[in-house]
Protein backbone atom coordinates (compact mmCIF):
# COMPACT_ATOMS: atom_id res chain seq x y z
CA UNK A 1 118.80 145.81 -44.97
CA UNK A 2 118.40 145.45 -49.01
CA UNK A 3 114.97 144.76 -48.69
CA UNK A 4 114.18 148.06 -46.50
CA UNK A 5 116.24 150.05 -49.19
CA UNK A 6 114.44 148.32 -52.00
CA UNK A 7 110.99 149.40 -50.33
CA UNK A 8 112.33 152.77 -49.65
CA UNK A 9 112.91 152.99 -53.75
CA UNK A 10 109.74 152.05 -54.35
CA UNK A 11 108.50 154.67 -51.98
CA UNK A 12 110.15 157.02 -53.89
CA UNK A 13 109.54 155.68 -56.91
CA UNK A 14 105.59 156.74 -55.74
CA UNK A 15 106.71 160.24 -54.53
CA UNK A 16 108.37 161.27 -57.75
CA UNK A 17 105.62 160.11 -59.74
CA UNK A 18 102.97 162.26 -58.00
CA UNK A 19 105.54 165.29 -58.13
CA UNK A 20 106.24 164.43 -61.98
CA UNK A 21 102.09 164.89 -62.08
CA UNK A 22 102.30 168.02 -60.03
CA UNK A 23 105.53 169.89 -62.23
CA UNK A 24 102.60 171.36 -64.55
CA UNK A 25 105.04 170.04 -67.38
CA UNK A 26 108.38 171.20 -65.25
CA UNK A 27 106.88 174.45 -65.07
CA UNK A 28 106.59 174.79 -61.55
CA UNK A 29 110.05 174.64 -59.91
CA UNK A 30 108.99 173.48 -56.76
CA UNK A 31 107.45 170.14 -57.69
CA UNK A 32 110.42 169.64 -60.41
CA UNK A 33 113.13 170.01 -57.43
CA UNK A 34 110.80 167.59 -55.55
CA UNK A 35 110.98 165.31 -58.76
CA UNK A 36 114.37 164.82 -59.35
CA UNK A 37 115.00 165.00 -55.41
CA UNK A 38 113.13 161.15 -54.91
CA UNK A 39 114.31 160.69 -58.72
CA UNK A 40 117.79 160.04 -57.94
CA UNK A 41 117.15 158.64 -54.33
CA UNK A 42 115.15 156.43 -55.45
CA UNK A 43 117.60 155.34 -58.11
CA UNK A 44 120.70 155.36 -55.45
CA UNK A 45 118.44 153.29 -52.81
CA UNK A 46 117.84 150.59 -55.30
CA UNK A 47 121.42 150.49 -56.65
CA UNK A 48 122.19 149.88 -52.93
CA UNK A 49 119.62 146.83 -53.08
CA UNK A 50 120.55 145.10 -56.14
CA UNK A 51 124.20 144.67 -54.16
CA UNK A 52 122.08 141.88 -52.27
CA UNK A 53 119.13 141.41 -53.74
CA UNK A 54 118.94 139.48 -57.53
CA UNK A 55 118.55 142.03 -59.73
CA UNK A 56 115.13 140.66 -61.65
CA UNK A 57 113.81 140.44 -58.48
CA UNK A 58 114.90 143.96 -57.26
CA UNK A 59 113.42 145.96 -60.21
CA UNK A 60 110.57 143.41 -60.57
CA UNK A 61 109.96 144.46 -56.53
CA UNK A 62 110.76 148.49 -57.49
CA UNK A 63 108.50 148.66 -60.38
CA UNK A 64 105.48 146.80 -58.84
CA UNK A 65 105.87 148.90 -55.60
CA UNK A 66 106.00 152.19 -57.80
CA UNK A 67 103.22 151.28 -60.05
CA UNK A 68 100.38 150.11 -57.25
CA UNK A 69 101.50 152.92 -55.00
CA UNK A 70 100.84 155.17 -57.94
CA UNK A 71 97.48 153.90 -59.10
CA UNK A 72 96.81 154.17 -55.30
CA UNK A 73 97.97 157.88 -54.92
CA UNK A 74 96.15 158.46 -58.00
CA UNK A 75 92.77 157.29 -56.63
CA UNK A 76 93.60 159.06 -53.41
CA UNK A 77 94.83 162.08 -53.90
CA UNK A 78 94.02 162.70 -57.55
CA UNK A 79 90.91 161.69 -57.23
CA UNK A 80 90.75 159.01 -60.27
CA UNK A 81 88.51 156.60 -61.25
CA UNK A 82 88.55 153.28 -59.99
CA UNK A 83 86.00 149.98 -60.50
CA UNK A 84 86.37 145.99 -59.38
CA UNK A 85 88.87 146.08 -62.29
CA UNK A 86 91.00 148.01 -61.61
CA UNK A 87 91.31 146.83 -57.91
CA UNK A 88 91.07 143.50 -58.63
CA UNK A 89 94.70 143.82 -60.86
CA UNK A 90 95.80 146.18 -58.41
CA UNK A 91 95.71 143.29 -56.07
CA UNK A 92 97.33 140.75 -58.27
CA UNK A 93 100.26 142.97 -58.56
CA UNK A 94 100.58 143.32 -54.93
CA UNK A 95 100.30 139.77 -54.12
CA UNK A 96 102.97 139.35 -57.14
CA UNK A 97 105.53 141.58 -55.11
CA UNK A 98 105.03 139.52 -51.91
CA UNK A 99 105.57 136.11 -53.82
CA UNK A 100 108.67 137.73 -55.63
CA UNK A 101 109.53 138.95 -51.99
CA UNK A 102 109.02 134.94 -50.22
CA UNK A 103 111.01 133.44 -53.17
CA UNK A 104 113.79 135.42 -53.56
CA UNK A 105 115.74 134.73 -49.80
């Protein structure tokens, strides 16, 4: 169950990063509730990990998760730019976050 809360954070981790985009500098109430709502969730989902989980690994796992979902929602949705680069590091973090994942049991 550590793991699915540690994923969960990271999730979260992505969701208050768009909002934290979308506050218009925490001038737009709706989008700052929305950023400190998966803020602190994420926060109190990977406290709950790091009860099971080493915590290297867990914010290792948490950051990675966060950051390539980000760069992902900001291709996506924000329409930035991307090139082999870009992808190509996006991919070594990914594949870094399953090895942590298969090494840390």
């Amino acid at each position: 169950m550590a793991w699915v809360y540690l994923i969960l954070a990271g999730i979260c981790e992505i969701a208050f990063a768009g909002c934290l985009k979308l506050t218009e500098n925490f001038t737009n109430l709706k989008w700052t509730i929305a950023f400190i709502f998966f803020y602190v969730l994420s926060i109190i989902l990977l406290n709950k990990s790091i009860q099971q989980i080493p915590l290297g690994t867990a914010y290792a796992v948490w950051t990675g998760i966060g950051a390539a979902g980000t760069v992902l929602l900001g291709i996506i949705y924000f329409k930035e730019p991307y090139h082999f680069w870009r992808i190509f590091f996006l991919s070594t973090l990914i594949l870094s976050i399953v090895g942590l994942k298969g090494v840390s049991e």
